[in-house]
N, C-alpha and C. Protein backbone atom coordinates (compact mmCIF):
# COMPACT_ATOMS: atom_id res chain seq x y z
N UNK A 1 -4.18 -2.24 -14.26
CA UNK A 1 -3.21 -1.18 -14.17
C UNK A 1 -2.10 -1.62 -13.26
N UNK A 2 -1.05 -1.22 -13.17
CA UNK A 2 0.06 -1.45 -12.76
C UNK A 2 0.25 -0.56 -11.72
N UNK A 3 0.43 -0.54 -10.47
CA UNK A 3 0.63 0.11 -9.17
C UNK A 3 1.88 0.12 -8.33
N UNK A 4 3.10 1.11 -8.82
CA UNK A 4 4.21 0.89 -8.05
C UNK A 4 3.80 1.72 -6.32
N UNK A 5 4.01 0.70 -5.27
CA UNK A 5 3.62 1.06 -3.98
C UNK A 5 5.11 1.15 -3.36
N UNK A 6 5.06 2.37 -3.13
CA UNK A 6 6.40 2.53 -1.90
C UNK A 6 5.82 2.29 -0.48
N UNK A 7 6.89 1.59 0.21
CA UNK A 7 6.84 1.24 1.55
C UNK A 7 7.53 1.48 2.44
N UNK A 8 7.67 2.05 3.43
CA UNK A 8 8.03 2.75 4.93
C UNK A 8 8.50 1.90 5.79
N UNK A 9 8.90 2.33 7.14
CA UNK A 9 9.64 1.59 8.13
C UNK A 9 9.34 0.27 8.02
N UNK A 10 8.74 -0.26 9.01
CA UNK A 10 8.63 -1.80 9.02
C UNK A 10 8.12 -2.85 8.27
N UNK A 11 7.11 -2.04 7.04
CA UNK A 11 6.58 -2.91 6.14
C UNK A 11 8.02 -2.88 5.23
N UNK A 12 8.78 -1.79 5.19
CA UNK A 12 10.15 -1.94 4.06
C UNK A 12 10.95 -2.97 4.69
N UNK A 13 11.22 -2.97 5.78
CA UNK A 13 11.97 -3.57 6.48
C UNK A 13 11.84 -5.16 6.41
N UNK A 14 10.41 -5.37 6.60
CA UNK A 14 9.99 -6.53 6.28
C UNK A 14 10.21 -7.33 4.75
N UNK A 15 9.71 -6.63 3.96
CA UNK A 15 10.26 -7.08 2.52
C UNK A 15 11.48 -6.83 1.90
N UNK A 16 12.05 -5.56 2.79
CA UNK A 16 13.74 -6.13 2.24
C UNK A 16 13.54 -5.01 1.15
N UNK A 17 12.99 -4.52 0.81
CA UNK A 17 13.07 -3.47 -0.61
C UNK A 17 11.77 -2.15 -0.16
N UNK A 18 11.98 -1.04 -0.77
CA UNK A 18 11.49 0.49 -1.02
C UNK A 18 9.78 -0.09 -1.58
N UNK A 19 9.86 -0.42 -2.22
CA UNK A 19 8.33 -0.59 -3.15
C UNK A 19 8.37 -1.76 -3.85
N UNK A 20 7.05 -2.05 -4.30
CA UNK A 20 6.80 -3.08 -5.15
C UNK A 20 5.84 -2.96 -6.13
N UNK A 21 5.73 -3.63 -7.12
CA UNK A 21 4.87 -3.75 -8.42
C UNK A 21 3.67 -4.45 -7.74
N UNK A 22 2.37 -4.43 -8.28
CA UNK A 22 1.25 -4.74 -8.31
C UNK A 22 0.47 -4.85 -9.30
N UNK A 23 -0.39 -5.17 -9.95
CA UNK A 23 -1.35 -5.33 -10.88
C UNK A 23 -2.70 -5.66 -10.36
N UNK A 24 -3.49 -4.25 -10.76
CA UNK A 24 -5.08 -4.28 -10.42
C UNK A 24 -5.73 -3.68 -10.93
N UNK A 25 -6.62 -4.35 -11.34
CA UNK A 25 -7.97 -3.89 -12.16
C UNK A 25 -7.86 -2.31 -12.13
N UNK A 26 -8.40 -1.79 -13.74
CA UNK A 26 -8.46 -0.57 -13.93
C UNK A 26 -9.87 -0.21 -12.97
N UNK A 27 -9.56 0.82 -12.10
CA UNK A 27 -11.01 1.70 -10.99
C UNK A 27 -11.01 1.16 -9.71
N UNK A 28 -9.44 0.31 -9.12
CA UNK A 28 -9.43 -0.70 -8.29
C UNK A 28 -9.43 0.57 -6.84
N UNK A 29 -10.23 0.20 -6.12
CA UNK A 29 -9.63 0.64 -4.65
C UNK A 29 -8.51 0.16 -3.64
N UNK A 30 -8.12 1.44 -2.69
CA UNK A 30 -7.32 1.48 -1.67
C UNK A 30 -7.61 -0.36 -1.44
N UNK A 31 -9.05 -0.51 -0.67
CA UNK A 31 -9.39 -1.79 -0.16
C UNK A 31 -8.65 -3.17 -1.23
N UNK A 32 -8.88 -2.65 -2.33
CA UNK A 32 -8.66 -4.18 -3.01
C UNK A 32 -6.99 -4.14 -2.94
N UNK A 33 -6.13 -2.81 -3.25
CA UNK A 33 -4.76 -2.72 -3.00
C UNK A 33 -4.52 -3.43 -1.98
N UNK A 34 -4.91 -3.03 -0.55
CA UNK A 34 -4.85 -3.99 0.59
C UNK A 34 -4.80 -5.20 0.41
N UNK A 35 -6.02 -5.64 -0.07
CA UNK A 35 -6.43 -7.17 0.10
C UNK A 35 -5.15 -8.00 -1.18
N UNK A 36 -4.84 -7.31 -1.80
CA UNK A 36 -3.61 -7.83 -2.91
C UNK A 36 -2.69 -7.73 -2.53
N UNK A 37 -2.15 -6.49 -2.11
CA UNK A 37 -0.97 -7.04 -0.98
C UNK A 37 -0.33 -8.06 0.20
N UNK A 38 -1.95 -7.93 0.49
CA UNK A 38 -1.92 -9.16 1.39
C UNK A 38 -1.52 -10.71 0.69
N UNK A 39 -2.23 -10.94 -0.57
CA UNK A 39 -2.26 -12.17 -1.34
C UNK A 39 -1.15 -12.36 -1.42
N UNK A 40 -0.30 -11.35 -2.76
CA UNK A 40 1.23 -11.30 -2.88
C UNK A 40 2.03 -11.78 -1.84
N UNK A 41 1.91 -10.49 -0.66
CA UNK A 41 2.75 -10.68 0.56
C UNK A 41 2.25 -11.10 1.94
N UNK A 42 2.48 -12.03 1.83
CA UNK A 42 1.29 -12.17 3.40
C UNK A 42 2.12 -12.12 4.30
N UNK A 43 3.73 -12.02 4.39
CA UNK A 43 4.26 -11.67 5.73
C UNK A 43 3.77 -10.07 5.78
N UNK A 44 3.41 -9.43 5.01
CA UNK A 44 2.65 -8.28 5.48
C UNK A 44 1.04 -8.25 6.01
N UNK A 45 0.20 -9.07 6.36
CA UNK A 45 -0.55 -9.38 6.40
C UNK A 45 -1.13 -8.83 8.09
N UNK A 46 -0.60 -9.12 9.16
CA UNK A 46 -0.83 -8.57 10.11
C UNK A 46 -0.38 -7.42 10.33
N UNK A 47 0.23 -6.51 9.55
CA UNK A 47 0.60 -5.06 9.35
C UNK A 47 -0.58 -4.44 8.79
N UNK A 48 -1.00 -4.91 7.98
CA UNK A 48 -1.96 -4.01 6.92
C UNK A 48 -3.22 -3.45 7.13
N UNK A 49 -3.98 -4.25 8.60
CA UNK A 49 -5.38 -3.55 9.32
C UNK A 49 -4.71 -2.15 9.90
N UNK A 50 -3.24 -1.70 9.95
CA UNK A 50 -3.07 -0.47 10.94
C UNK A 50 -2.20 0.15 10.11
N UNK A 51 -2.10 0.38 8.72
CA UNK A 51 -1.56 1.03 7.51
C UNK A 51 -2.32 1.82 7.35
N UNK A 52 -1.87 3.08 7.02
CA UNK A 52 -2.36 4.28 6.11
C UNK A 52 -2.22 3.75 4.49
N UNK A 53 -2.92 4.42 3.79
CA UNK A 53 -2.52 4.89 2.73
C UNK A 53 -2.85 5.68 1.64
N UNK A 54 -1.73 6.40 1.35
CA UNK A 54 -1.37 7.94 0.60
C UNK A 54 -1.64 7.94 -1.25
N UNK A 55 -2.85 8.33 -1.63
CA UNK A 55 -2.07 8.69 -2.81
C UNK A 55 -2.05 10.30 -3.58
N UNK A 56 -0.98 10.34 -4.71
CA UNK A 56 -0.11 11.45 -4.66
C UNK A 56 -0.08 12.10 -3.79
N UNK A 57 0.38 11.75 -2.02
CA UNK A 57 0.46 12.82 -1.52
C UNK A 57 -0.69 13.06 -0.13
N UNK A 58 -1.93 12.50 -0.39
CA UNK A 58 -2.79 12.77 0.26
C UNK A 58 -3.51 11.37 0.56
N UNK A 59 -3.99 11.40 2.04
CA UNK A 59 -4.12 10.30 2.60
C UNK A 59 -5.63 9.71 2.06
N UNK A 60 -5.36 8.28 1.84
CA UNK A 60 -6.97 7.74 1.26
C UNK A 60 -7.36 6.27 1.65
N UNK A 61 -9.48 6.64 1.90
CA UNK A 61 -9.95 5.91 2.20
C UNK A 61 -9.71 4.62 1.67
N UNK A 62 -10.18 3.81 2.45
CA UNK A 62 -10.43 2.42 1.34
C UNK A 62 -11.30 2.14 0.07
N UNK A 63 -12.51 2.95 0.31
CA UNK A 63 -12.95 2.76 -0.91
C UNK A 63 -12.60 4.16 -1.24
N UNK A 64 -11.79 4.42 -1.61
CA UNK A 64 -11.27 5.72 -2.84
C UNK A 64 -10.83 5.04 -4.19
N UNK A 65 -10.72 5.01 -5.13
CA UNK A 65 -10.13 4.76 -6.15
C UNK A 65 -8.90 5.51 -6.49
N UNK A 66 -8.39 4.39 -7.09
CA UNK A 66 -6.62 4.66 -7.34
C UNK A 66 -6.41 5.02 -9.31
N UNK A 67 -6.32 6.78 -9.18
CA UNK A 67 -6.40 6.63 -10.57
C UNK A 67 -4.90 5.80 -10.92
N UNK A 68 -4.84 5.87 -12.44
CA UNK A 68 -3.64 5.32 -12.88
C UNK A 68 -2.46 6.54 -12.93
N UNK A 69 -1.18 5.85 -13.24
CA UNK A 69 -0.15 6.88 -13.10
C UNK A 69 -0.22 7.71 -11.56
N UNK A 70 -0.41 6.70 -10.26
CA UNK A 70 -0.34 7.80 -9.09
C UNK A 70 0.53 7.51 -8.72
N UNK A 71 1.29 7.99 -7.77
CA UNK A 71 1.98 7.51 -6.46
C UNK A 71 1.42 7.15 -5.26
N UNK A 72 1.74 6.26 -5.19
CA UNK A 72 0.99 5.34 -3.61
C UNK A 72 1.63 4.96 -2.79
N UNK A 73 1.36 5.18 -1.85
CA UNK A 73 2.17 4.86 -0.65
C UNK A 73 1.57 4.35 0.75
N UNK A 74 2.21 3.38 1.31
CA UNK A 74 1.86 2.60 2.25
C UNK A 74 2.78 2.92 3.88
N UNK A 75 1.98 3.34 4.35
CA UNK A 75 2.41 4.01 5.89
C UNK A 75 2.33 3.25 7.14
N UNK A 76 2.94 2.79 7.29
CA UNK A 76 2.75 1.92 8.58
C UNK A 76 2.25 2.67 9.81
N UNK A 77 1.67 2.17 11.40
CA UNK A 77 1.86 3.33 12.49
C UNK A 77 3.57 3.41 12.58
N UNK A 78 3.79 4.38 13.36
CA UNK A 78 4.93 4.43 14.12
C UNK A 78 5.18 5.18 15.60
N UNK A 79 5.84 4.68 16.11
CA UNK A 79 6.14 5.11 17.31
C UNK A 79 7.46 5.43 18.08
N UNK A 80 7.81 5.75 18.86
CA UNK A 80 8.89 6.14 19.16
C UNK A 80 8.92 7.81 19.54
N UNK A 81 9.99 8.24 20.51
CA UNK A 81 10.06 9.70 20.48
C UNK A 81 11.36 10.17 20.75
């Protein structure tokens, strides 16, 4: 399945663009999203142990499964006040 992931402050910042394409196994989890992101992008790689991530909306485990057609999203921490 095909996984468009939007990305937030510093992981966007880092890649220079809003989201990216992915491809993962149909029933794939949060965890394997991670671990593929990482492959793809590994200047995201020391970001990704302290990422959230959202889908449609609502925040999810690692092993949750990612149906198809969601919105996903990748949350970095942030700080500042």
């Amino acid at each position: 399945m095909n996984v468009r992931l939007r990305l937030f402050a510093v992981m966007r910042t880092t890649l220079g663009r809003s989201h990216v394409e992915l491809e993962l196994p149909d029933g794939a989890t949060v965890a394997q999203l991670r671990s593929k992101l990482a492959e793809d992008y590994p200047a995201l790689s020391p970001l990704l142990p302290t990422c959230l991530f959202a889908i449609n909306g609502n925040y999810a485990r690692d092993e949750q499964t990612i149906p198809s057609d969601s919105e996903v999203a990748c949350i970095p921490p942030v700080s500042g006040g």
